[in-house]
N, C-alpha and C. Protein backbone atom coordinates (compact mmCIF):
# COMPACT_ATOMS: atom_id res chain seq x y z
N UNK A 1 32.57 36.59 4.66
CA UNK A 1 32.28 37.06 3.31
C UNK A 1 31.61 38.41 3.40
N UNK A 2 31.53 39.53 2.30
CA UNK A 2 30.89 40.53 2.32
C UNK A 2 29.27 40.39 2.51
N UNK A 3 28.97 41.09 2.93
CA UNK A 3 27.53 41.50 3.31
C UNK A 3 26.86 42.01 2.16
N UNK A 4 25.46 42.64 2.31
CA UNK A 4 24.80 43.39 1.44
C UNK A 4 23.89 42.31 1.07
N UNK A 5 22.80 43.17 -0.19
CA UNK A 5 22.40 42.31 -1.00
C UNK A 5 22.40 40.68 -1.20
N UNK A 6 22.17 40.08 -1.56
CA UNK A 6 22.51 38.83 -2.46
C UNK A 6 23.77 38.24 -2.28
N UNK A 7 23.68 38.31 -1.14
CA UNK A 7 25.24 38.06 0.09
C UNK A 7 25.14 36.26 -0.06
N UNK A 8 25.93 35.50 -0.16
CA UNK A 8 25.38 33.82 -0.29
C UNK A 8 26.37 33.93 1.90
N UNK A 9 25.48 33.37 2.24
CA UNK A 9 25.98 32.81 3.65
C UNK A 9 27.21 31.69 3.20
N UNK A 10 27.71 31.32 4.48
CA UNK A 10 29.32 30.61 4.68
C UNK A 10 28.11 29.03 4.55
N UNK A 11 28.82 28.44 3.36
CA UNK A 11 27.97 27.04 3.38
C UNK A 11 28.00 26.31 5.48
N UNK A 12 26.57 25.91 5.09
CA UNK A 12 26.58 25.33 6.70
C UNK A 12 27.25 23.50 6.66
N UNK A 13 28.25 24.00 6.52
CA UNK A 13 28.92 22.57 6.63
C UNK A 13 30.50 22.89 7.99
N UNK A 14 30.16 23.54 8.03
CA UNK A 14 31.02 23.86 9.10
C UNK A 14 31.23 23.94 10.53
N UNK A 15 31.07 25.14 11.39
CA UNK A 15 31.09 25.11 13.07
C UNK A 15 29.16 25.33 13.31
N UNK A 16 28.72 25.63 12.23
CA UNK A 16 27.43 25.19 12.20
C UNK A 16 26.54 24.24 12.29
N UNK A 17 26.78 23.68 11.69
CA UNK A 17 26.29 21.98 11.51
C UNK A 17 27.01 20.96 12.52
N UNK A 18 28.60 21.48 13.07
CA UNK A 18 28.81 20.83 13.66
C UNK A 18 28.16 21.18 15.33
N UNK A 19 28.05 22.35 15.62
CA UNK A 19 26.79 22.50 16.66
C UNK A 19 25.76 22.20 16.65
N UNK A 20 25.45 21.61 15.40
CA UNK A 20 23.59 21.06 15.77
C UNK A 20 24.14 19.76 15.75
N UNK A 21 25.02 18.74 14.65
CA UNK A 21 25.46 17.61 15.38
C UNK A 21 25.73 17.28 16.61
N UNK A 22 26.55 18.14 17.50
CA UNK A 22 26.70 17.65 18.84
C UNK A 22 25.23 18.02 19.47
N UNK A 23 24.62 19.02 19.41
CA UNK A 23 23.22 19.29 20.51
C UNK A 23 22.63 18.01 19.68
N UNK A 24 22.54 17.25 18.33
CA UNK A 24 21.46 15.99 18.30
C UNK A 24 21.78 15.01 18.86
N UNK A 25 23.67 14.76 19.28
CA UNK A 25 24.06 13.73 19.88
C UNK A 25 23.70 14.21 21.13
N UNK A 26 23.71 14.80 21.53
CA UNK A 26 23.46 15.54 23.04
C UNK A 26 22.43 15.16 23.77
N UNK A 27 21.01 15.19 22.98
CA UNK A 27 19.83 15.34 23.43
C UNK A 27 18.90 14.71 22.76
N UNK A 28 19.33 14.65 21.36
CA UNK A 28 17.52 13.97 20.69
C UNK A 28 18.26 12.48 20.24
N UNK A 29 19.39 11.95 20.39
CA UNK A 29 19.86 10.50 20.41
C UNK A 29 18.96 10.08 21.58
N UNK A 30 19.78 10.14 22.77
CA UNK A 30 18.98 9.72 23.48
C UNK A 30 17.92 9.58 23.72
N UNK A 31 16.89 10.48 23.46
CA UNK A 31 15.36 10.52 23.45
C UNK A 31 15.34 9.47 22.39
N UNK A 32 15.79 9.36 21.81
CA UNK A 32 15.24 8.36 20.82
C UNK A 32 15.69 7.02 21.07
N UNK A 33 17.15 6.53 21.77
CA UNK A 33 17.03 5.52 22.37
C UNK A 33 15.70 5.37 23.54
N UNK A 34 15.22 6.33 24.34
CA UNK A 34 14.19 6.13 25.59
C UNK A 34 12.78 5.70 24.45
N UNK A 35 12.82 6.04 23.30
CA UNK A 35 11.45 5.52 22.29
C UNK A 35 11.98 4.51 22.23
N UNK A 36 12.93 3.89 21.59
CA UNK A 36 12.81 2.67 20.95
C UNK A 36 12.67 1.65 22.15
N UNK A 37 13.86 2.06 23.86
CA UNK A 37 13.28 1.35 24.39
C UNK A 37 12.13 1.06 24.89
N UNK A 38 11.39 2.00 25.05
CA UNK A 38 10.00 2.09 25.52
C UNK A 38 8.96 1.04 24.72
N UNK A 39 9.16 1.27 23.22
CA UNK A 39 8.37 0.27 22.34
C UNK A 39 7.04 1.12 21.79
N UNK A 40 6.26 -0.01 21.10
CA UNK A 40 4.69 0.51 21.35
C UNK A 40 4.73 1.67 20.22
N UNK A 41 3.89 2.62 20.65
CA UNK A 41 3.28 3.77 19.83
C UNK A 41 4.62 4.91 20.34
N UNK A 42 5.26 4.69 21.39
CA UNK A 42 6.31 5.61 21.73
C UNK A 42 7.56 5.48 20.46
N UNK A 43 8.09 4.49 20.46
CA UNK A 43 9.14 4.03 19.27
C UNK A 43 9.02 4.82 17.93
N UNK A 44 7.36 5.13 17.67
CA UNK A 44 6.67 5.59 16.62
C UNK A 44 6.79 6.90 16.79
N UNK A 45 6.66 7.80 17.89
CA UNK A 45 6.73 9.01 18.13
C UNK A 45 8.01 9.20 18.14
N UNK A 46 8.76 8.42 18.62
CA UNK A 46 10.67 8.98 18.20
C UNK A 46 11.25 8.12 16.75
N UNK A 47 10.61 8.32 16.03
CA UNK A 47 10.37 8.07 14.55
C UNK A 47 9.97 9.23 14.14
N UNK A 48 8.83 9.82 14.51
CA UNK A 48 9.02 11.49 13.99
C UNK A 48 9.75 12.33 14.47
N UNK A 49 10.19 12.28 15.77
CA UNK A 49 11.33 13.28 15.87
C UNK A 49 12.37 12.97 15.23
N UNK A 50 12.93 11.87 15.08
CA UNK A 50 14.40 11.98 14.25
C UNK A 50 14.07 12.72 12.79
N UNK A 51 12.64 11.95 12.39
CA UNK A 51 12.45 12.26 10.63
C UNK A 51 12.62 13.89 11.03
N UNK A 52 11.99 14.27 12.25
CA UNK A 52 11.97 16.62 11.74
C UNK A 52 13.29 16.69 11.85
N UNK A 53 14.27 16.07 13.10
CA UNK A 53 15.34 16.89 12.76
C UNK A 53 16.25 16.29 11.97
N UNK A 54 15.91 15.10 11.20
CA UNK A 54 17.01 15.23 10.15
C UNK A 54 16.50 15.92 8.53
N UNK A 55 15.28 16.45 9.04
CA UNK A 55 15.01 17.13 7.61
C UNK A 55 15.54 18.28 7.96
N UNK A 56 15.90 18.86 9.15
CA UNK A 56 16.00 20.36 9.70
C UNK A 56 17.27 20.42 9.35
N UNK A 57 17.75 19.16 9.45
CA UNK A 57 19.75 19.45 9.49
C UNK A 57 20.01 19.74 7.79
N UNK A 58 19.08 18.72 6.89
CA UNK A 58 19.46 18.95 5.59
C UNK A 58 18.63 20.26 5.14
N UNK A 59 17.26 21.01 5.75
CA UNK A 59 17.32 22.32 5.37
C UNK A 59 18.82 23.27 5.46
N UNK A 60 19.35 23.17 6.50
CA UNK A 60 20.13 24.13 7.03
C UNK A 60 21.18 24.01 6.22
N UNK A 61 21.82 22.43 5.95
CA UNK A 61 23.02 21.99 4.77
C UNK A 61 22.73 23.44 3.63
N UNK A 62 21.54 22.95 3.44
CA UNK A 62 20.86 23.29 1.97
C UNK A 62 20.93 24.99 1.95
N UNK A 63 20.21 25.39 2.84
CA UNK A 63 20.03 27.24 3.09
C UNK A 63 21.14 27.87 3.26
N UNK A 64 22.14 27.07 3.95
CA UNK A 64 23.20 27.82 4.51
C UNK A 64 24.21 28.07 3.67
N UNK A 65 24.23 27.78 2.52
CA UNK A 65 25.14 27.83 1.63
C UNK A 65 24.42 28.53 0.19
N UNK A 66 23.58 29.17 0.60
CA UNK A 66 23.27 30.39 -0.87
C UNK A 66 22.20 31.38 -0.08
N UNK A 67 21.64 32.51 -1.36
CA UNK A 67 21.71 33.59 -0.84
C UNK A 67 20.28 33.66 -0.33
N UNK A 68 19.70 34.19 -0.16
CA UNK A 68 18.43 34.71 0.93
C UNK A 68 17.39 33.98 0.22
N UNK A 69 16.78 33.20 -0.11
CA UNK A 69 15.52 32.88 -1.26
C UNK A 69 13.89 33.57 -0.58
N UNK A 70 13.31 33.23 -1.70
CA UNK A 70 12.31 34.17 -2.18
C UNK A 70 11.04 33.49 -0.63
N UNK A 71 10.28 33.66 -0.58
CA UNK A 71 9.59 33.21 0.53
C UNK A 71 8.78 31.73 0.26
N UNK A 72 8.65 31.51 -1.43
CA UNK A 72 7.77 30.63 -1.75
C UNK A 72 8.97 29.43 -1.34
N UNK A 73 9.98 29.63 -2.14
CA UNK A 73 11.42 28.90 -1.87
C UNK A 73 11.93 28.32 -0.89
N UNK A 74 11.37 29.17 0.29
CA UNK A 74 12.00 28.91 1.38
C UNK A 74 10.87 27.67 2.04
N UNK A 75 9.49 28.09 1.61
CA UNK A 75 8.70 26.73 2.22
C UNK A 75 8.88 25.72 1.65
N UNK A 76 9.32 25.71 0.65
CA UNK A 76 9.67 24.86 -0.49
C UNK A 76 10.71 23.79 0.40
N UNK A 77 11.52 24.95 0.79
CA UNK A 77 12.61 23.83 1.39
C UNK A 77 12.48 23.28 3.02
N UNK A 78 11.54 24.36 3.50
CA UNK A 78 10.83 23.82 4.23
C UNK A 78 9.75 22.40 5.09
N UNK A 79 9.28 22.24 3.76
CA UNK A 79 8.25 21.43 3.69
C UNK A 79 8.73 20.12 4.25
N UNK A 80 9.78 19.41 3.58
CA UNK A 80 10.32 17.67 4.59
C UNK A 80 10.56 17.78 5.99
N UNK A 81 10.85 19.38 6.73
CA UNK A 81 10.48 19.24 8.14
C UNK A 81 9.13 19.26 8.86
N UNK A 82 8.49 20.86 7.78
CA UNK A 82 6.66 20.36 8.62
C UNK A 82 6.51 19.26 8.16
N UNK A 83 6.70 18.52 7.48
CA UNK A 83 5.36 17.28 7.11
C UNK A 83 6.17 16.03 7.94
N UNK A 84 7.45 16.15 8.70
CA UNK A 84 7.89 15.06 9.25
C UNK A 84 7.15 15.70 11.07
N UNK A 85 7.08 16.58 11.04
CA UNK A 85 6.31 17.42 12.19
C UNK A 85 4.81 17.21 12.46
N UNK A 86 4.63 17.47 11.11
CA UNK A 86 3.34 16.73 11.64
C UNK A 86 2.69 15.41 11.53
N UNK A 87 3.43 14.58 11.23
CA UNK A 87 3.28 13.28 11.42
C UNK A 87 3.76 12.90 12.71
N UNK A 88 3.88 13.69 13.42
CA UNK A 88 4.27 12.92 14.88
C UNK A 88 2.64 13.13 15.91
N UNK A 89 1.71 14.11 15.36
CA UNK A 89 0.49 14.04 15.89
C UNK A 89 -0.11 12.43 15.40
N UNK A 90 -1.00 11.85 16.37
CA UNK A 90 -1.50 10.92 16.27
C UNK A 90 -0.67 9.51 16.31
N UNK A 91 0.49 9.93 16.55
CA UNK A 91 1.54 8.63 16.47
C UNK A 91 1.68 7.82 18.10
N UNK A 92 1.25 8.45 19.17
CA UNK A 92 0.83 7.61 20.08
C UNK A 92 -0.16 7.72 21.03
N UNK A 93 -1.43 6.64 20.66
CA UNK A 93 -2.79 7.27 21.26
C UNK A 93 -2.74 6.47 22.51
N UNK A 94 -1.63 5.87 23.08
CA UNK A 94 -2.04 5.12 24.14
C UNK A 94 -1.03 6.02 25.11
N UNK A 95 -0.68 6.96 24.45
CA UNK A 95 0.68 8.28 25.06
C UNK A 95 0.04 9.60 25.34
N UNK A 96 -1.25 9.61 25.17
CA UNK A 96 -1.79 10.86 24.74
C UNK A 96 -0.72 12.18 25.23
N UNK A 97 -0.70 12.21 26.25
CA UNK A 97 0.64 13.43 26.91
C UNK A 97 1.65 13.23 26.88
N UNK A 98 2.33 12.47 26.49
CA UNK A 98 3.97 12.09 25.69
C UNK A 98 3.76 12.31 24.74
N UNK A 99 2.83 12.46 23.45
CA UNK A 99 2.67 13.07 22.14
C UNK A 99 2.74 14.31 22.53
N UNK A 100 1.48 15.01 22.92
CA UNK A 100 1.38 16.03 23.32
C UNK A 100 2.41 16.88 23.64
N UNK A 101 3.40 16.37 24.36
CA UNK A 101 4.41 16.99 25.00
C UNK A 101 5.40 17.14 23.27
N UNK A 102 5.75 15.61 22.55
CA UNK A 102 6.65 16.01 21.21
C UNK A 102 6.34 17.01 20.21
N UNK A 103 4.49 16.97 20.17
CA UNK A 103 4.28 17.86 19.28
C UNK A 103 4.53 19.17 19.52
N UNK A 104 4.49 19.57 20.74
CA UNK A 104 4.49 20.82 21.23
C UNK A 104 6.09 21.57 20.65
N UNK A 105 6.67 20.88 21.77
CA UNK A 105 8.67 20.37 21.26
C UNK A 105 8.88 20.39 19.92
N UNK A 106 7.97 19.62 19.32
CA UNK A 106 8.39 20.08 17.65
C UNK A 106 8.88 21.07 17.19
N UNK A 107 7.51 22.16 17.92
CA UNK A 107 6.86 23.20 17.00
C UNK A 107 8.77 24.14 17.16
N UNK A 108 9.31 23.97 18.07
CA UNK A 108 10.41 24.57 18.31
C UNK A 108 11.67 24.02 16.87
N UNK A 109 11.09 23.33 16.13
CA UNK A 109 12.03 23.18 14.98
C UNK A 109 11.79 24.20 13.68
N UNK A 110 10.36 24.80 14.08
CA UNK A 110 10.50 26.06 13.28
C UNK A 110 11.31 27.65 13.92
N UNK A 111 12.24 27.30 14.42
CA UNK A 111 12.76 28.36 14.99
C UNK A 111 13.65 29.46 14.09
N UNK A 112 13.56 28.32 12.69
CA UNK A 112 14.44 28.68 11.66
C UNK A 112 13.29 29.82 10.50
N UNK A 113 12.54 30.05 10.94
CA UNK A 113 11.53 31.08 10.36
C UNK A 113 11.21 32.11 11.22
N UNK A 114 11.75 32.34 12.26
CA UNK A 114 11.62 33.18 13.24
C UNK A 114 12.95 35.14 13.27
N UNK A 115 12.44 35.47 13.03
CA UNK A 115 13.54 36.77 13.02
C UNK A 115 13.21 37.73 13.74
N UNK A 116 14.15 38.29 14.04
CA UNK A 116 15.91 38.27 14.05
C UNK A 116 16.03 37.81 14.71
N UNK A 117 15.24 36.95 16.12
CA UNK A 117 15.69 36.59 17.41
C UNK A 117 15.07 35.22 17.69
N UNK A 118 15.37 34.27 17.47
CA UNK A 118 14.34 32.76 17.78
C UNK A 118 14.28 32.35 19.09
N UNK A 119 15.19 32.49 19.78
CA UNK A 119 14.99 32.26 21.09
C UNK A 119 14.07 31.86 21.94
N UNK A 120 13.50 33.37 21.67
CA UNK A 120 12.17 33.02 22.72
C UNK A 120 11.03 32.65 22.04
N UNK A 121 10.82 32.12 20.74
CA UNK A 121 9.83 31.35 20.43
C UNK A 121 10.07 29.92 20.96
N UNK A 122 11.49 29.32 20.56
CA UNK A 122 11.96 28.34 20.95
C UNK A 122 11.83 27.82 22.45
N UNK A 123 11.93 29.07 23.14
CA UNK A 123 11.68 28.98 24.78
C UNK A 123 10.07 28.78 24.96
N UNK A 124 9.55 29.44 24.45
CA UNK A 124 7.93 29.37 24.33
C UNK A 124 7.17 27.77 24.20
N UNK A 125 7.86 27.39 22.96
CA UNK A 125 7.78 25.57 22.21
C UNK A 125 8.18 24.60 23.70
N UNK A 126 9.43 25.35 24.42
CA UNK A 126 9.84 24.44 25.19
C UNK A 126 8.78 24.46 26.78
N UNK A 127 8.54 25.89 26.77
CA UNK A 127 7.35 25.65 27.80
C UNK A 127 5.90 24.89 27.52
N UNK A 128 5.85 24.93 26.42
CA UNK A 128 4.49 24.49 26.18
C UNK A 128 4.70 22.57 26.04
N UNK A 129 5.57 22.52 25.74
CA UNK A 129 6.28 20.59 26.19
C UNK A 129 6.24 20.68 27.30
N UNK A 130 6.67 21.32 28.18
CA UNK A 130 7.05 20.88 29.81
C UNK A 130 5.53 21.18 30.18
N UNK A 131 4.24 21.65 30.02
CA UNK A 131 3.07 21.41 30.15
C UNK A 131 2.65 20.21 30.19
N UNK A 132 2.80 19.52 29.42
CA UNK A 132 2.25 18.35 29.07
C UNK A 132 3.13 17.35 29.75
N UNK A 133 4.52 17.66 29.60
CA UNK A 133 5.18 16.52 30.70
C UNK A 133 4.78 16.99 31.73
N UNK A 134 4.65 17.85 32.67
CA UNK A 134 4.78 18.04 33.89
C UNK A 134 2.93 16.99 34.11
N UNK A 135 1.82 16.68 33.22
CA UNK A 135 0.94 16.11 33.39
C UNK A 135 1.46 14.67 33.63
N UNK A 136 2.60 14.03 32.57
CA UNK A 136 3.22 12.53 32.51
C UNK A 136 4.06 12.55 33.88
N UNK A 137 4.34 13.37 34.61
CA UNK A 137 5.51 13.48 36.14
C UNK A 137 3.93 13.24 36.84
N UNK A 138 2.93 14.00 37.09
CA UNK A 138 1.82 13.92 37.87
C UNK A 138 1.30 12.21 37.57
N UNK A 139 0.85 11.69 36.74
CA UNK A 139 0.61 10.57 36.08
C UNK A 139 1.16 9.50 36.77
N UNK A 140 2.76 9.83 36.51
CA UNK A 140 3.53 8.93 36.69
C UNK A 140 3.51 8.61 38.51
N UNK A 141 3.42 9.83 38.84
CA UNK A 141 3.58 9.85 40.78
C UNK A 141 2.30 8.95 40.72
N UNK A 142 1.20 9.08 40.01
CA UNK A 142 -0.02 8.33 40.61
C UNK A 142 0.07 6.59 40.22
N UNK A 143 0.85 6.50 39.07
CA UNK A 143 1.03 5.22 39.19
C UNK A 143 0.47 4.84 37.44
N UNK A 144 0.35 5.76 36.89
CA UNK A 144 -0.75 5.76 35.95
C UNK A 144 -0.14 6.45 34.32
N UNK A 145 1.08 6.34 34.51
CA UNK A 145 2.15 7.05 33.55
C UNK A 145 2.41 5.48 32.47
């Protein structure tokens, strides 16, 4: 479609959505089967990750198909992913560094407020998770994971 102004984007129902469908089948299914099997306060923590990214998928439905909105607008539509984001703090206190590690990971679902380049915030979110796992790998070698 033409550019400019008040340009409406290609609705995200397309090779869009269908790339974040396959990366959720890809990667955050499974994590979320390893919660449910796990049980406990973990099950609970992959209860908030599905809730951010399926609010993230219906932001994107939603954004991707009209034109630039205003900034208040955009938190507006925002908001069912932070608040499913941050309900994953405190969701497993017997996990302390397996939370630690999701919340961190979260923060990488705001990548969609990031311009022109998200990447390396996203890379940033993902180092700051592998912090906290690399404590649950130490843990775990001791017997204590």
């Amino acid at each position: 479609r033409g550019g400019g102004a008040g340009a409406v984007a290609a609705p995200a129902t397309g090779a869009a959505i269908g790339a974040y469908d396959d990366w959720y089948g890809e990667y955050v299914k499974p994590f979320l089967a390893t919660c449910t099997d796990l049980g406990d306060d973990l099950a609970a923590l992959g209860g908030a990750v599905e809730a951010t990214f399926t609010a993230q998928r219906a932001f994107l439905m939603t954004a991707g198909g009209m034109p630039r909105p205003e900034a208040e607008k955009v938190q507006a539509l925002l908001k069912p992913t932070a608040d499913a984001m941050g309900v994953a703090a405190g969701k497993a206190p017997k996990h302390p560094q397996h939370e630690n590690a999701v919340v961190e990971g979260l923060q990488a679902a705001a990548w969609v407020t990031v311009e022109p380049t998200p990447a390396p915030f996203v890379t940033e979110a993902v180092g700051s998770a592998d912090f906290y796992l690399n404590k649950v790998l130490v843990a775990a070698k001791g017997g204590d994971a």
